[in-house]
Protein backbone atom coordinates (compact mmCIF):
# COMPACT_ATOMS: atom_id res chain seq x y z
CA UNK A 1 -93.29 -22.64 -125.12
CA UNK A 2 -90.38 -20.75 -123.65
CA UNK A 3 -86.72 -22.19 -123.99
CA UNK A 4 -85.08 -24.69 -121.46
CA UNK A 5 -82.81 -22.67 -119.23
CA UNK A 6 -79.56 -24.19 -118.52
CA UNK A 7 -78.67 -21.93 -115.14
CA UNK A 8 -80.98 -20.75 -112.51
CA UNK A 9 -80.78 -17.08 -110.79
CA UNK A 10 -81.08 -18.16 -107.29
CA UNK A 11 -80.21 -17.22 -103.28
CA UNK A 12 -78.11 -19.61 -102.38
CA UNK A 13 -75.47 -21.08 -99.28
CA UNK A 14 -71.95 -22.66 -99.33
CA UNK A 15 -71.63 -21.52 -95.66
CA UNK A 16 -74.21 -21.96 -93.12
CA UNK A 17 -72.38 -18.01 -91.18
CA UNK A 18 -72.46 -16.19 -93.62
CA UNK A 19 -75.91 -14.71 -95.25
CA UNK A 20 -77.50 -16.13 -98.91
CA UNK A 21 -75.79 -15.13 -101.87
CA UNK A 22 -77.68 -13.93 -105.09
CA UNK A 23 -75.93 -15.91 -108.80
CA UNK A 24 -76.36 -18.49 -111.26
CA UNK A 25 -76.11 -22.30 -110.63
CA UNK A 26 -76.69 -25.05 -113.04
CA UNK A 27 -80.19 -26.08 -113.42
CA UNK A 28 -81.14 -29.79 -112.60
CA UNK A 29 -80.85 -31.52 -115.73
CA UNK A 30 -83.95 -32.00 -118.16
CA UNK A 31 -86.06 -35.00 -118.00
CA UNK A 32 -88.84 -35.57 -120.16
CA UNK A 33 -91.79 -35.76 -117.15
CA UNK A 34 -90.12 -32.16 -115.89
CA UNK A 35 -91.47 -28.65 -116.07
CA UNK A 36 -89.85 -25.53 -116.09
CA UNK A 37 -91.69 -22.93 -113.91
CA UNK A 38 -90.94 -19.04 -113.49
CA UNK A 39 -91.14 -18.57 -109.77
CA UNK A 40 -93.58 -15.87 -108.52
CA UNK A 41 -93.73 -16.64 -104.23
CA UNK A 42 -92.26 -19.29 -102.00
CA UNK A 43 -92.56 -19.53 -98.08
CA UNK A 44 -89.78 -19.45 -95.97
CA UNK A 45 -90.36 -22.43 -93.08
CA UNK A 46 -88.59 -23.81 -90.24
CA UNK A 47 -87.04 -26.80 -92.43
CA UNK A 48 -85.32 -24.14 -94.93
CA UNK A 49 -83.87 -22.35 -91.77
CA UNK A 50 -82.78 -25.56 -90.66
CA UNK A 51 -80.82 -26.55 -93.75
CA UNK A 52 -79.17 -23.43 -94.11
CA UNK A 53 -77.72 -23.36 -90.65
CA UNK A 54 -76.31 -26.59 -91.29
CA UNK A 55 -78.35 -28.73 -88.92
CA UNK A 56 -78.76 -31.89 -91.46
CA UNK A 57 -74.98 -31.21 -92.81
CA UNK A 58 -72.80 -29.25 -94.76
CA UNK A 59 -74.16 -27.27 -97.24
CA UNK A 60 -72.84 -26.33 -100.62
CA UNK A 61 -74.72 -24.83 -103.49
CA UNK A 62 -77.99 -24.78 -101.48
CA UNK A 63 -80.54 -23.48 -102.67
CA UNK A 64 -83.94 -23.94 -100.35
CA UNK A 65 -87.49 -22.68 -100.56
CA UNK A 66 -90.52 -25.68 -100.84
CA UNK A 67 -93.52 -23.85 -100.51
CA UNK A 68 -93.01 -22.26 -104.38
CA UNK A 69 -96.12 -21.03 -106.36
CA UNK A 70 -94.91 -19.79 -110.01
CA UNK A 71 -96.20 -20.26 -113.55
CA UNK A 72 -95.12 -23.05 -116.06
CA UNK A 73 -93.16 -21.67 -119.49
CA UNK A 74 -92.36 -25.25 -120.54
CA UNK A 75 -93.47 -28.89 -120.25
CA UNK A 76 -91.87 -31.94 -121.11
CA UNK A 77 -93.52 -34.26 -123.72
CA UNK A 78 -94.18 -36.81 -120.84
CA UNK A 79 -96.67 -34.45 -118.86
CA UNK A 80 -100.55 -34.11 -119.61
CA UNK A 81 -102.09 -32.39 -116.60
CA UNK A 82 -100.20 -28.99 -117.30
CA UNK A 83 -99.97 -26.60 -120.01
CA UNK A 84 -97.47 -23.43 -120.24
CA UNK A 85 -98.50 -20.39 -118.37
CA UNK A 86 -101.01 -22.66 -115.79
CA UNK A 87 -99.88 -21.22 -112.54
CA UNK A 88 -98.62 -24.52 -109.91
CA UNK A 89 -97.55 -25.16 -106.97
CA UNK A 90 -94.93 -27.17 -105.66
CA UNK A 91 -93.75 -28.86 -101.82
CA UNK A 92 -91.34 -30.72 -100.01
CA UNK A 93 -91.04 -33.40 -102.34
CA UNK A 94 -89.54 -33.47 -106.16
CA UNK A 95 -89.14 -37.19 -106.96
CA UNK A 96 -89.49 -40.33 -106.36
CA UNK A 97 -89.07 -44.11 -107.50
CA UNK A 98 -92.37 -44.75 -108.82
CA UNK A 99 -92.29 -48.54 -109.08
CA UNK A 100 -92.23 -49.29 -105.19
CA UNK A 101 -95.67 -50.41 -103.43
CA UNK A 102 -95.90 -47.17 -102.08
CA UNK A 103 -95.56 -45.15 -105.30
CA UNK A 104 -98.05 -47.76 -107.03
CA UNK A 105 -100.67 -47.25 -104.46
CA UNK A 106 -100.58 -43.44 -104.24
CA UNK A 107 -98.23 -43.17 -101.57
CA UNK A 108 -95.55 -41.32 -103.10
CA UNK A 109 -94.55 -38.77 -100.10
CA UNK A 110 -93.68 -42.81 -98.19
CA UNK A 111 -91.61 -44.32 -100.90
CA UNK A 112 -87.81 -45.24 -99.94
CA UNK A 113 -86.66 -43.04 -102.91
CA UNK A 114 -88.44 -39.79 -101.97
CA UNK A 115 -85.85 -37.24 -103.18
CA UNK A 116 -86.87 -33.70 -101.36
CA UNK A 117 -87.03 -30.44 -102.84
CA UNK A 118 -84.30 -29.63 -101.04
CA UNK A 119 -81.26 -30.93 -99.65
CA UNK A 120 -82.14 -32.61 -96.62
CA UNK A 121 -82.29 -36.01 -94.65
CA UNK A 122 -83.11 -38.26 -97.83
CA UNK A 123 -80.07 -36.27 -99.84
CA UNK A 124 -79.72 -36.57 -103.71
CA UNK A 125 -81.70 -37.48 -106.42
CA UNK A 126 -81.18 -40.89 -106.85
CA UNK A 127 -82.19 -41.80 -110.42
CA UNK A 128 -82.47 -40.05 -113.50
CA UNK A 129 -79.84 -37.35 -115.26
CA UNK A 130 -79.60 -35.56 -111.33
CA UNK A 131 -78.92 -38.80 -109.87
CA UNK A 132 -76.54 -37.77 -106.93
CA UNK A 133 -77.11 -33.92 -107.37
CA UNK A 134 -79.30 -32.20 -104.30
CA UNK A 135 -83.09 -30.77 -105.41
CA UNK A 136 -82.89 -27.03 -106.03
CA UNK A 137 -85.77 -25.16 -104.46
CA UNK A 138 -87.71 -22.13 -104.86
CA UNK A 139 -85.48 -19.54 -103.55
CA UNK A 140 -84.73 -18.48 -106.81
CA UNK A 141 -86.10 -16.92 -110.05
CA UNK A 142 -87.08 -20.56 -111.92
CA UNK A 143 -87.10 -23.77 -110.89
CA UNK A 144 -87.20 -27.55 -112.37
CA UNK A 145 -88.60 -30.34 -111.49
CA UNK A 146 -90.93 -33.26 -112.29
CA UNK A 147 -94.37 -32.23 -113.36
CA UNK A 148 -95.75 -35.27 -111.11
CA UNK A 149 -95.52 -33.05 -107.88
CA UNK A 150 -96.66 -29.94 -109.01
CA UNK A 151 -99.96 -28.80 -108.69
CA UNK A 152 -102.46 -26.34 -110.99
CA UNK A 153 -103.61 -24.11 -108.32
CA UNK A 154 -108.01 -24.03 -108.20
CA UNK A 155 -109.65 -21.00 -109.01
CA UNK A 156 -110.45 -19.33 -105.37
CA UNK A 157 -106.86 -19.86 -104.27
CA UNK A 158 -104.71 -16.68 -104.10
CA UNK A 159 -101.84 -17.19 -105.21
CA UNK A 160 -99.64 -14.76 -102.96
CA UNK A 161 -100.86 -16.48 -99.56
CA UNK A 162 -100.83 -20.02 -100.92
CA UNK A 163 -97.22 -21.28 -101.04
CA UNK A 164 -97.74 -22.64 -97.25
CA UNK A 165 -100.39 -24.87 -98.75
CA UNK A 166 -97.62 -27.35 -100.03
CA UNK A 167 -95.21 -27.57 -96.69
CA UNK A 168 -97.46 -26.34 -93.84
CA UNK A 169 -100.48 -26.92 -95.26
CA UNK A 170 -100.44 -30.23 -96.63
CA UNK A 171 -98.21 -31.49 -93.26
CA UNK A 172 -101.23 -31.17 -91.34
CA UNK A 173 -103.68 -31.56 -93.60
CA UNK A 174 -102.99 -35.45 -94.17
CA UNK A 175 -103.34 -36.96 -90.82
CA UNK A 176 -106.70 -34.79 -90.53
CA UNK A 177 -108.10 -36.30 -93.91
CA UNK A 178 -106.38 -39.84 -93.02
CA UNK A 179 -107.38 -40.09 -89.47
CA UNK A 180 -110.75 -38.87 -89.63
CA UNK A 181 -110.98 -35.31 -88.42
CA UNK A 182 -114.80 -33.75 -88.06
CA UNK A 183 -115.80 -37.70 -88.77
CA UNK A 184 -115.17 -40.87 -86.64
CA UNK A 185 -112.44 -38.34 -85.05
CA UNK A 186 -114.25 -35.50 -84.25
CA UNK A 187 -112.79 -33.84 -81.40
CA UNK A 188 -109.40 -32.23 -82.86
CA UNK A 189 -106.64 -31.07 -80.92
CA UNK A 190 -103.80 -28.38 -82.53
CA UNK A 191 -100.81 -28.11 -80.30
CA UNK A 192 -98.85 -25.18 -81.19
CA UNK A 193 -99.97 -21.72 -82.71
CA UNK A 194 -97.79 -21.38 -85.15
CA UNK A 195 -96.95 -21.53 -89.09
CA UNK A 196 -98.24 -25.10 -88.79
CA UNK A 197 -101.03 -24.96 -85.88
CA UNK A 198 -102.75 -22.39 -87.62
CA UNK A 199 -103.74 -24.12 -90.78
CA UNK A 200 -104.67 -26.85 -88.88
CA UNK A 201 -106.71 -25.21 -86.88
CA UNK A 202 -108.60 -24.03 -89.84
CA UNK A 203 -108.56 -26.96 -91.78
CA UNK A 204 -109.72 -29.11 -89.15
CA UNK A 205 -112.64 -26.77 -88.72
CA UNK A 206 -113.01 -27.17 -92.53
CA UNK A 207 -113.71 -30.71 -92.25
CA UNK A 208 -116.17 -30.25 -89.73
CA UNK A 209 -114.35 -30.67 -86.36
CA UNK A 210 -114.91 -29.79 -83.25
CA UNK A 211 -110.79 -27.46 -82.56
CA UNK A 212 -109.31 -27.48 -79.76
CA UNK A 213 -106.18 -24.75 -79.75
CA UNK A 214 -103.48 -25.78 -77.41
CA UNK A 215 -100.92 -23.30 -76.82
CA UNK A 216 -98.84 -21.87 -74.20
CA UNK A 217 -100.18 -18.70 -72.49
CA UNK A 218 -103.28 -16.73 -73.94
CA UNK A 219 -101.49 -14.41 -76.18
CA UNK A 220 -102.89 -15.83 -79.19
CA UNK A 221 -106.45 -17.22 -78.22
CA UNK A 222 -108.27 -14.27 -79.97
CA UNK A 223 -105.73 -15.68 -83.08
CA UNK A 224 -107.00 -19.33 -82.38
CA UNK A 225 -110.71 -18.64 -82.33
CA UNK A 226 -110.68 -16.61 -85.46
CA UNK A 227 -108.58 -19.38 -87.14
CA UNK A 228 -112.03 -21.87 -86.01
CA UNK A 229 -111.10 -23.20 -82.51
CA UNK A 230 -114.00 -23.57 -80.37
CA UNK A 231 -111.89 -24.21 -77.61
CA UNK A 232 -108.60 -22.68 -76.26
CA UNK A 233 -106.37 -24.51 -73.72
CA UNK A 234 -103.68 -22.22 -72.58
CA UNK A 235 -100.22 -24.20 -71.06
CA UNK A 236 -97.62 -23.57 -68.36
CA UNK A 237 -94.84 -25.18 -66.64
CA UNK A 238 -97.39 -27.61 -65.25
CA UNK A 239 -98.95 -29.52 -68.13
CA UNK A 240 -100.88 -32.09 -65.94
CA UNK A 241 -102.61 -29.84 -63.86
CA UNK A 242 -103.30 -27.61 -66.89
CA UNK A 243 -105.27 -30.55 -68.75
CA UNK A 244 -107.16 -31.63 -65.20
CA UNK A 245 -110.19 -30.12 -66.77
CA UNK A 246 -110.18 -31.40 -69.97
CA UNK A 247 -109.49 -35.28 -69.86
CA UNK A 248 -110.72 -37.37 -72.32
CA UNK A 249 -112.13 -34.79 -74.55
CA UNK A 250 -110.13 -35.12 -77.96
CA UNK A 251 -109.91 -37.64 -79.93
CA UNK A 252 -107.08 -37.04 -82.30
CA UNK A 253 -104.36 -34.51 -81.87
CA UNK A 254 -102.41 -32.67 -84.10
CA UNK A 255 -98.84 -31.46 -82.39
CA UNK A 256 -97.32 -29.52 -84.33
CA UNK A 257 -94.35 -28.14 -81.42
CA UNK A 258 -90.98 -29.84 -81.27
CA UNK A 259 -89.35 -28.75 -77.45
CA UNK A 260 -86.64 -30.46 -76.65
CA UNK A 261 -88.89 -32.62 -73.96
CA UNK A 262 -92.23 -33.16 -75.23
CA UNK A 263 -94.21 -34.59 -72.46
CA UNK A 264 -96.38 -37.08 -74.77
CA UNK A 265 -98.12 -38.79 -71.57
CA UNK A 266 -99.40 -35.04 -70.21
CA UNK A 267 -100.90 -34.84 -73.75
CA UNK A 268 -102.16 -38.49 -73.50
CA UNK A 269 -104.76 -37.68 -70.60
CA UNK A 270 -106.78 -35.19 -72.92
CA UNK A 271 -107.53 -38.23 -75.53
CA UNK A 272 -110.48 -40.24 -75.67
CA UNK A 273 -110.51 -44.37 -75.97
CA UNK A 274 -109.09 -45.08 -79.49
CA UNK A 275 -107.41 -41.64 -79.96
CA UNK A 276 -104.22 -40.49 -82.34
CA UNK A 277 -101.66 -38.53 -80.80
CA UNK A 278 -99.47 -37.42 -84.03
CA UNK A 279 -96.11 -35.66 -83.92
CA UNK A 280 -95.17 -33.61 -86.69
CA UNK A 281 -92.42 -31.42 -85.48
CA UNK A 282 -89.04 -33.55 -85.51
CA UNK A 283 -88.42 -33.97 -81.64
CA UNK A 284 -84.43 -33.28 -80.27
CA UNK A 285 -84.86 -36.77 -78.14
CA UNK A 286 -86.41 -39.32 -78.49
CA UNK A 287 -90.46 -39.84 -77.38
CA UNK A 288 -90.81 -41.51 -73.75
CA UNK A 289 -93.80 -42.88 -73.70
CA UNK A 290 -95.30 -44.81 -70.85
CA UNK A 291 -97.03 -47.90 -72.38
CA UNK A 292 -99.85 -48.04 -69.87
CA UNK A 293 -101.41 -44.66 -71.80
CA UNK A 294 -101.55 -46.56 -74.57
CA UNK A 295 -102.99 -50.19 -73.50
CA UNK A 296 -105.52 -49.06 -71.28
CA UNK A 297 -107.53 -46.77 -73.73
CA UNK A 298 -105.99 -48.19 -76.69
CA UNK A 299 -104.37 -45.14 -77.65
CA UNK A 300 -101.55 -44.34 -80.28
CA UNK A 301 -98.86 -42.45 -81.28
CA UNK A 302 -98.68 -42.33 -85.27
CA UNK A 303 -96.01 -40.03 -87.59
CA UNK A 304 -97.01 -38.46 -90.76
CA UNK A 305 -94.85 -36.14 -92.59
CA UNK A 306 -95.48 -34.46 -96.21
CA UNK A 307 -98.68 -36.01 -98.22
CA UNK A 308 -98.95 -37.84 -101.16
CA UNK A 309 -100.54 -36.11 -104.76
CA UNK A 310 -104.24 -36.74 -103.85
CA UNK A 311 -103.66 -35.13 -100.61
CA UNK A 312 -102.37 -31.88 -101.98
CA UNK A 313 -105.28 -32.38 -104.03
CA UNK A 314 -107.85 -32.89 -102.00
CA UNK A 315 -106.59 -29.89 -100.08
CA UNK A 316 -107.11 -27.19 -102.72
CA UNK A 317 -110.16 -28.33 -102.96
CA UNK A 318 -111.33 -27.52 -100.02
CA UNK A 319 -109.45 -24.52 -99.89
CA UNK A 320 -111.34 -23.28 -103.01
CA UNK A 321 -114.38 -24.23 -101.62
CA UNK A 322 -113.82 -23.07 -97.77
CA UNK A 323 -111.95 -20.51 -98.35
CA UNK A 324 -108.95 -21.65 -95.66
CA UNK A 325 -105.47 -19.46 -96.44
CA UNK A 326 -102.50 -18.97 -94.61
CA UNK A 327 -101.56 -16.05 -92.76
CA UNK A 328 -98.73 -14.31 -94.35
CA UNK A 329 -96.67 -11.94 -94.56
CA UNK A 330 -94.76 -11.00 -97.41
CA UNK A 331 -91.08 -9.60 -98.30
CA UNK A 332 -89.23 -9.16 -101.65
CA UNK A 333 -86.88 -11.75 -102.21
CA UNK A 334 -84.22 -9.33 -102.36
CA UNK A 335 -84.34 -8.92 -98.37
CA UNK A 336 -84.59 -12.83 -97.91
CA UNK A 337 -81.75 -12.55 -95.26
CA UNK A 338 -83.64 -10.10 -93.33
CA UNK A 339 -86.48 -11.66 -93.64
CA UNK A 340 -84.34 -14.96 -92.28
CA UNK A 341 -83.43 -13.20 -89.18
CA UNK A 342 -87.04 -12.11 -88.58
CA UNK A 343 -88.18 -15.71 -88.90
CA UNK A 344 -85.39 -16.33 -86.01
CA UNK A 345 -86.66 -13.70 -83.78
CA UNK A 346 -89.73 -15.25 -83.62
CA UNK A 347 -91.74 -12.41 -85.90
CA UNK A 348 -93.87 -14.60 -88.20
CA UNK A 349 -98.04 -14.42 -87.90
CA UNK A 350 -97.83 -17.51 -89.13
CA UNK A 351 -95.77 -17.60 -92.29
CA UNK A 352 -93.42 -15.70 -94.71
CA UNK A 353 -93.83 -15.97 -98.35
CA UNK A 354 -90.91 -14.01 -100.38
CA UNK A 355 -91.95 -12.40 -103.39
CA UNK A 356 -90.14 -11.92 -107.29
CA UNK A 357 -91.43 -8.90 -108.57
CA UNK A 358 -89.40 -8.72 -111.41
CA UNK A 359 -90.93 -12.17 -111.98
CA UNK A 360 -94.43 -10.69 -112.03
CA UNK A 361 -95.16 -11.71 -108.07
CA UNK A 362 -97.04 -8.96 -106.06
CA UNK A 363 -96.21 -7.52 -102.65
């Protein structure tokens, strides 16, 4: 078992205009349900970008990155499910209370002391030896964390393409498995062709749905069709008349776009009786709904963010057995800044993963 490091080696921000710097911080303190993990990929999504540019506050010693796929050198004597050199992966979320109702039932990614893997909305750790000290993600050369939210990743998973999995991956994964996608939901929706959309667009046709690929223009319906949709709805400025054709024929929608009006009731017309509309990307304003969509076909709107353990689960599972992987494309970690930008021009198809390949990662 290797030694406990006591500083990590990562790319970090104390100032959301000027780019990353590369040094050592000091690593979260050592609890005895933690691992210590030598970090091979991680993705580089929206929420990082986010955080770094100072959207959900000031940062200081930030270090972001949740989509991380490394190998364990050392477990604490509290953790059973891993051994040293098992390659894991680990997501949005690095602790939590795990007395609450939520925590107790398996509901760990709902529990009012969700700590995230980085520093972000929820803020600190907020028990333990880090209480008050931000999560340190993946952008870095190790990371820390407790064992109960990382992952052993299945045979039949590659490793390079799977850090989305645990952000992108699992975010749309869960309402699919919880709301009944390719069963008493069959009809699936995906709005938005992007890191996101096009996981769910494969994973819904993993579970046996019928995909629908919602997406403005028809620059990426040859994308969407390979990805599993049967269908491709291409948008303009005129959502209602767009979706004339196609009323009533989905029953649960995935939406995974966040402009700064989202026109819910446009979307509302293409669900069936009973059918889930579910927002995952954080709107700018706030949803304006008009409650007769709702009462006369009994429609709803439900959230869902992150997923608990047996959702990650359950997911590499049926990646191993499906064979469903992000699209990626990958960049040493030394040109994470560049690769930043690119991510702001819009260049993704779908998702960046950044790469240590001192640490044994492969471009």
């Amino acid at each position: 078992m290797g030694e406990p490091f006591t500083q990590i080696d990562a790319w970090y921000s104390n100032d959301p205009q000027k780019p990353l710097q590369f040094g050592k911080l000091d690593a979260k303190p050592i609890e005895d349900y933690d691992i210590d993990v030598k970090v091979l990929y991680c993705g580089l999504c929206s929420s990082d970008v986010g955080v770094l540019s100072g959207a959900y506050g000031p940062v200081h010693e930030e270090v972001c990155g949740h989509e991380i796929i490394g190998t364990v050198t050392r477990v604490g004597p509290e953790v059973k499910h891993l051994r040293v050199s098992d390659h894991v992966g680990v997501g949005g979320q690095c602790d939590c209370c795990t007395h609450c109702p939520a925590c107790e039932r398996g509901d760990e990614h709902m529990c009012p002391g969700l700590t995230f893997t980085i520093g972000m909305i929820q803020g600190p750790y907020k028990r333990g030896k880090a209480k008050g000290r931000l999560g340190q993600g993946g952008f870095a050369k190790q990371w820390r964390g407790n064992a109960r939210f990382a992952f052993k990743i299945p045979d039949g998973v590659e490793l390079a393409s799977a850090g989305p999995l645990f952000c992108a991956g699992t975010t749309v994964f869960t309402p699919l498995r919880r709301f009944g996608a390719g069963k008493e939901r069959n009809r699936v929706g995906v709005i938005g062709l992007g890191g996101l959309g096009h996981l769910g667009i494969q994973l819904a046709a993993a579970l046996g749905a019928d995909v629908t690929a919602i997406s403005r223009g028809n620059s990426k319906e040859e994308d969407a069709r390979k990805l599993g949709a049967k269908h491709y709805i291409a948008t303009g400025s005129d959502l209602k008349k767009d979706f004339e054709k196609h009323q009533g024929s989905l029953d649960l929608i995935i939406c995974t776009i966040n402009p700064p009006d989202l026109d819910v009731d446009a979307y509302f017309t293409l669900l069936s009786a009973g059918g889930l509309f579910v927002p995952l990307g954080i709107p700018h304003k706030p949803l304006v709904i008009d409650p007769i969509g709702l009462i006369l076909g009994q429609k709803g709107v439900v959230g869902s963010a992150l997923g608990a353990p047996q959702d990650i689960k359950a997911l590499l599972e049926l990646c191993a057995k499906t064979g469903v992987k992000p699209w990626v494309q990958l960049w040493e970690f030394s040109d994470i800044n560049k690769a930043i930008e690119a991510f702001n021009r819009g260049e993704p198809r779908y998702r960046f993963v950044l790469v240590n390949t001192d640490n044994g990662g492969e471009l």
